[in-house]
C-alpha atoms as a PDB file:
ATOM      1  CA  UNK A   1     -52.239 -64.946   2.877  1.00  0.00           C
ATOM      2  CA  UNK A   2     -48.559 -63.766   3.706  1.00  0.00           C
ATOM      3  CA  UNK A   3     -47.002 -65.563   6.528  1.00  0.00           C
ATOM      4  CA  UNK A   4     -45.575 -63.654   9.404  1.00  0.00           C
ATOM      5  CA  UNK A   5     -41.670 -62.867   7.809  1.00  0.00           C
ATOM      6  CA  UNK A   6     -43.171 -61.530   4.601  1.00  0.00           C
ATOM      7  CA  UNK A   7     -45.216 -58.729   6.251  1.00  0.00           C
ATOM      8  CA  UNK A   8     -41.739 -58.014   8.260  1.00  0.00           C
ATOM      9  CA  UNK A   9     -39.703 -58.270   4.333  1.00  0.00           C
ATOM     10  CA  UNK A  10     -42.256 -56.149   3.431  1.00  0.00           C
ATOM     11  CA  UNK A  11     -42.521 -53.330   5.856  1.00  0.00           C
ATOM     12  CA  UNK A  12     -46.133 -54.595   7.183  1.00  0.00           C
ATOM     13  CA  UNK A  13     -47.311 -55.526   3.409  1.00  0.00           C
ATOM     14  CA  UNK A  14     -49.373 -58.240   3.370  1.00  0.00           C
ATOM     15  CA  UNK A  15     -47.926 -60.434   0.207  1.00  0.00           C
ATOM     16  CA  UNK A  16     -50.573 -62.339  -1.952  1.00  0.00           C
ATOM     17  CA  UNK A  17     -48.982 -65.087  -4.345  1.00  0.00           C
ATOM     18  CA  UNK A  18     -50.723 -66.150  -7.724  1.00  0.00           C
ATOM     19  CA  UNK A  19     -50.201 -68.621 -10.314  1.00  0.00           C
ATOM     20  CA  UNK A  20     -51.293 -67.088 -13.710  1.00  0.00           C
ATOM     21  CA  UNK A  21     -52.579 -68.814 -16.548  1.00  0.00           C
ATOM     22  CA  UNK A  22     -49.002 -68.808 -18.031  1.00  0.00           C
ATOM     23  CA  UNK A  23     -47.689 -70.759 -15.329  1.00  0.00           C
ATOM     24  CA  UNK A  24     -46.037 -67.827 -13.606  1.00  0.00           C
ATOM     25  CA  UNK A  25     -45.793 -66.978 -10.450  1.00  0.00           C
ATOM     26  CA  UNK A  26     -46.857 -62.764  -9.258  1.00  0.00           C
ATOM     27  CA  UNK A  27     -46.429 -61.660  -6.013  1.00  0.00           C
ATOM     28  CA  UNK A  28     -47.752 -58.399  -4.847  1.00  0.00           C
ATOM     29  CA  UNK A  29     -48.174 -56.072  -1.984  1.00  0.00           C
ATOM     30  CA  UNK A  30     -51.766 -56.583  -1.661  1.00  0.00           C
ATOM     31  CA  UNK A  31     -52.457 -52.782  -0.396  1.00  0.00           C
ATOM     32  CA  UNK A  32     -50.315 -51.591  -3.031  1.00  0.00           C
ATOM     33  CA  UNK A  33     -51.128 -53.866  -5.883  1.00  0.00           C
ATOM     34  CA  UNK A  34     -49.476 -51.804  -8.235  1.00  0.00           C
ATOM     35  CA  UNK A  35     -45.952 -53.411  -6.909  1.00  0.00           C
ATOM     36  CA  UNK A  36     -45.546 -56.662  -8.242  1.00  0.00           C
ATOM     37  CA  UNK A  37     -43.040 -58.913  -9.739  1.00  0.00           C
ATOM     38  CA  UNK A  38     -43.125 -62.301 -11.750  1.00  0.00           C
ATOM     39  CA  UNK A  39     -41.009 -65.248 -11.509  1.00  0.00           C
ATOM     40  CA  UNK A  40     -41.021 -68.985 -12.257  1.00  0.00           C
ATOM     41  CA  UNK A  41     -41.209 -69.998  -8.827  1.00  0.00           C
ATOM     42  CA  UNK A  42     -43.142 -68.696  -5.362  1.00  0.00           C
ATOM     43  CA  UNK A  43     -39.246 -67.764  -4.058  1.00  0.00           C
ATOM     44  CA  UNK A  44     -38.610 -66.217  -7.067  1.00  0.00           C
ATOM     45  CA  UNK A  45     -41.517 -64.038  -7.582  1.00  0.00           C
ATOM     46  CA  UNK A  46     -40.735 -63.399  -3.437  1.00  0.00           C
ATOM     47  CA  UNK A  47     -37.184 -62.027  -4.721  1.00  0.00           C
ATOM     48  CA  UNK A  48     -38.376 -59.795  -7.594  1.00  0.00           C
ATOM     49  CA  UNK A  49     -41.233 -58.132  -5.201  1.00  0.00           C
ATOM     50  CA  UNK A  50     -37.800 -57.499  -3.160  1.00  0.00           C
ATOM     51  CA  UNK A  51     -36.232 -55.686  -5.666  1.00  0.00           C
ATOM     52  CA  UNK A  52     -39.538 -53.590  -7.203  1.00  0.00           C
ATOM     53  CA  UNK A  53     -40.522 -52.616  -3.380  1.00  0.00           C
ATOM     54  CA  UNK A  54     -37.009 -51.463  -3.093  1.00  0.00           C
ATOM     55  CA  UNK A  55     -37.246 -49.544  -6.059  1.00  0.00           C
ATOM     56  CA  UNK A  56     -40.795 -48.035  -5.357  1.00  0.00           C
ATOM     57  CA  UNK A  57     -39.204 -47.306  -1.765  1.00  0.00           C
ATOM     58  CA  UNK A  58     -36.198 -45.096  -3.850  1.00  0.00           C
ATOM     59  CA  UNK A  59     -38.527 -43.576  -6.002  1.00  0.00           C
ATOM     60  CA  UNK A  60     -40.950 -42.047  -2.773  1.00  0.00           C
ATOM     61  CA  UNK A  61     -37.253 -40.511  -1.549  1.00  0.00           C
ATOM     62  CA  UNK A  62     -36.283 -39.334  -4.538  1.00  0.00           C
ATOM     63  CA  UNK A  63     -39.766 -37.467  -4.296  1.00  0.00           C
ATOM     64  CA  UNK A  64     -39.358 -36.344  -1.476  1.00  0.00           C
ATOM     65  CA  UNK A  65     -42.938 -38.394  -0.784  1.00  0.00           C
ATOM     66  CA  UNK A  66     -43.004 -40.449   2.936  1.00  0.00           C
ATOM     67  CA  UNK A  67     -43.146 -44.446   2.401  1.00  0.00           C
ATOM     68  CA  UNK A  68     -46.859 -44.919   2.933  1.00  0.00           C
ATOM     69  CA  UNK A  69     -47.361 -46.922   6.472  1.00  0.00           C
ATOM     70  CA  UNK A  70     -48.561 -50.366   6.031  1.00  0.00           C
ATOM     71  CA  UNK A  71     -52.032 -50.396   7.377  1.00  0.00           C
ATOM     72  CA  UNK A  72     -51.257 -53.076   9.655  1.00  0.00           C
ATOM     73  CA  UNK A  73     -48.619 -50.646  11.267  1.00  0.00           C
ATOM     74  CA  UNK A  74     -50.797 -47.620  11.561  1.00  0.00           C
ATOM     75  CA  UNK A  75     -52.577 -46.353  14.626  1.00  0.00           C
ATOM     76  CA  UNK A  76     -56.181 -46.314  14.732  1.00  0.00           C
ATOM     77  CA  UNK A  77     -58.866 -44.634  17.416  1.00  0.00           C
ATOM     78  CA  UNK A  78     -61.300 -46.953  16.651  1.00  0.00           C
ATOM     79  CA  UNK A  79     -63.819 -43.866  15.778  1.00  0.00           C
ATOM     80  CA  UNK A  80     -64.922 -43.585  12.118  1.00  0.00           C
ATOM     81  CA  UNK A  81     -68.174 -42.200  10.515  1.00  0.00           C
ATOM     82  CA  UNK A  82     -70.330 -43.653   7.600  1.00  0.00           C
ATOM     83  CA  UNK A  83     -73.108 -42.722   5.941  1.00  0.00           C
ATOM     84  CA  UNK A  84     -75.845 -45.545   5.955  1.00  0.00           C
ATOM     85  CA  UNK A  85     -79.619 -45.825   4.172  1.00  0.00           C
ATOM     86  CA  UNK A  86     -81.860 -44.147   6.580  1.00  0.00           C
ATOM     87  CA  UNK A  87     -84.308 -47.445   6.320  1.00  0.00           C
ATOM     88  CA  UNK A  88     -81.083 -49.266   7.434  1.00  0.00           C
ATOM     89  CA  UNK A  89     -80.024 -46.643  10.865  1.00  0.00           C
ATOM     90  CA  UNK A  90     -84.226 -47.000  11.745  1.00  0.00           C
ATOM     91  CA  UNK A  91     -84.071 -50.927  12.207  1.00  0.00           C
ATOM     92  CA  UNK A  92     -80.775 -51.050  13.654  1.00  0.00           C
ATOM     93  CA  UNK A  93     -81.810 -47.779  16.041  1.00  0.00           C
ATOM     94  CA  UNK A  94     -84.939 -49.881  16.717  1.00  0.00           C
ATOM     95  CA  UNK A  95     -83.360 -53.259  17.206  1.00  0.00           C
ATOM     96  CA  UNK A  96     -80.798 -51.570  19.517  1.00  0.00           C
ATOM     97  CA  UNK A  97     -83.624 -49.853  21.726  1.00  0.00           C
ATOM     98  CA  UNK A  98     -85.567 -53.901  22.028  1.00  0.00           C
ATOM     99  CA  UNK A  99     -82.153 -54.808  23.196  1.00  0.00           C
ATOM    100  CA  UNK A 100     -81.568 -51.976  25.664  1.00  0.00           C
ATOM    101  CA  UNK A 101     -78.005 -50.867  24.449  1.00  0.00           C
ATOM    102  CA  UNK A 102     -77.028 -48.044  22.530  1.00  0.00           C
ATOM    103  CA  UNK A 103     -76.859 -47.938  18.419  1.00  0.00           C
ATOM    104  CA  UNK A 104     -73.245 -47.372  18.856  1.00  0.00           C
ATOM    105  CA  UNK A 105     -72.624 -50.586  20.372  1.00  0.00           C
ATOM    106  CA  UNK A 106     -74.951 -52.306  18.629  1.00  0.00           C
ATOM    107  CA  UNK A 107     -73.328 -51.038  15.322  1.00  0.00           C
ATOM    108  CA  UNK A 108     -69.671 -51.799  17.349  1.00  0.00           C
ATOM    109  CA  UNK A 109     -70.878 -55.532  18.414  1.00  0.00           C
ATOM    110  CA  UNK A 110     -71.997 -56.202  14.776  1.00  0.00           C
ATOM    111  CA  UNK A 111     -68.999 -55.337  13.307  1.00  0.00           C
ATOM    112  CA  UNK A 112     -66.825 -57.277  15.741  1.00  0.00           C
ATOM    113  CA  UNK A 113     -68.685 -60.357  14.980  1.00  0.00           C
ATOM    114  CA  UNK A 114     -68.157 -59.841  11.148  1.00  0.00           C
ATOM    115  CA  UNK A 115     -64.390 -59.680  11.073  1.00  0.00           C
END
């Protein structure tokens, strides 16, 4: 899990950090895992990932392409649709109706609980 100055290096990135089976160290964006870097150790990978997200960052301008927004620095409504198994929408419509709120909270509490 990146700590608190990485997502701020990284423009809102989270950073995961791996040990391969080599012994190396790869850091990467982890909502942009194609920009990653190796080094021997955690710092070093840290400073490579510095110098390919700068890179990836020149090559989006030189496109003429917006830097994608981190998705922990976008806005959101809160209001999404998905598509569900119609056995699945009957027992949570039903479930919602024995506890006297609507699916849409039902659906809203359930979610809540499971992040």
């Amino acid at each position: 899990m990146a700590r608190q100055h990485e997502r701020e290096r990284f423009d809102g990135y989270a950073v995961e950090l791996f040990l391969d089976e080599d012994g190396d160290w790869m850091a990467h964006l982890a909502e942009l895992p194609g920009i990653s870097a190796f080094g021997p150790t955690p710092e070093k990978a840290l400073k490579e990932l510095d110098t390919a997200w700068a890179a990836a960052k020149e090559s989006y301008a030189a496109r003429g392409v917006d830097i994608p927004v981190a998705p922990a620095r976008r806005r959101y409504q809160g209001i999404f649709q998905v598509r569900i198994d119609k056995r699945v929408h009957r027992a949570l419509a039903i479930e919602a109706e024995r506890a006297g709120v609507s699916l849409n909270a039902l659906v809203a509490e359930k979610l809540a609980k499971s992040v």
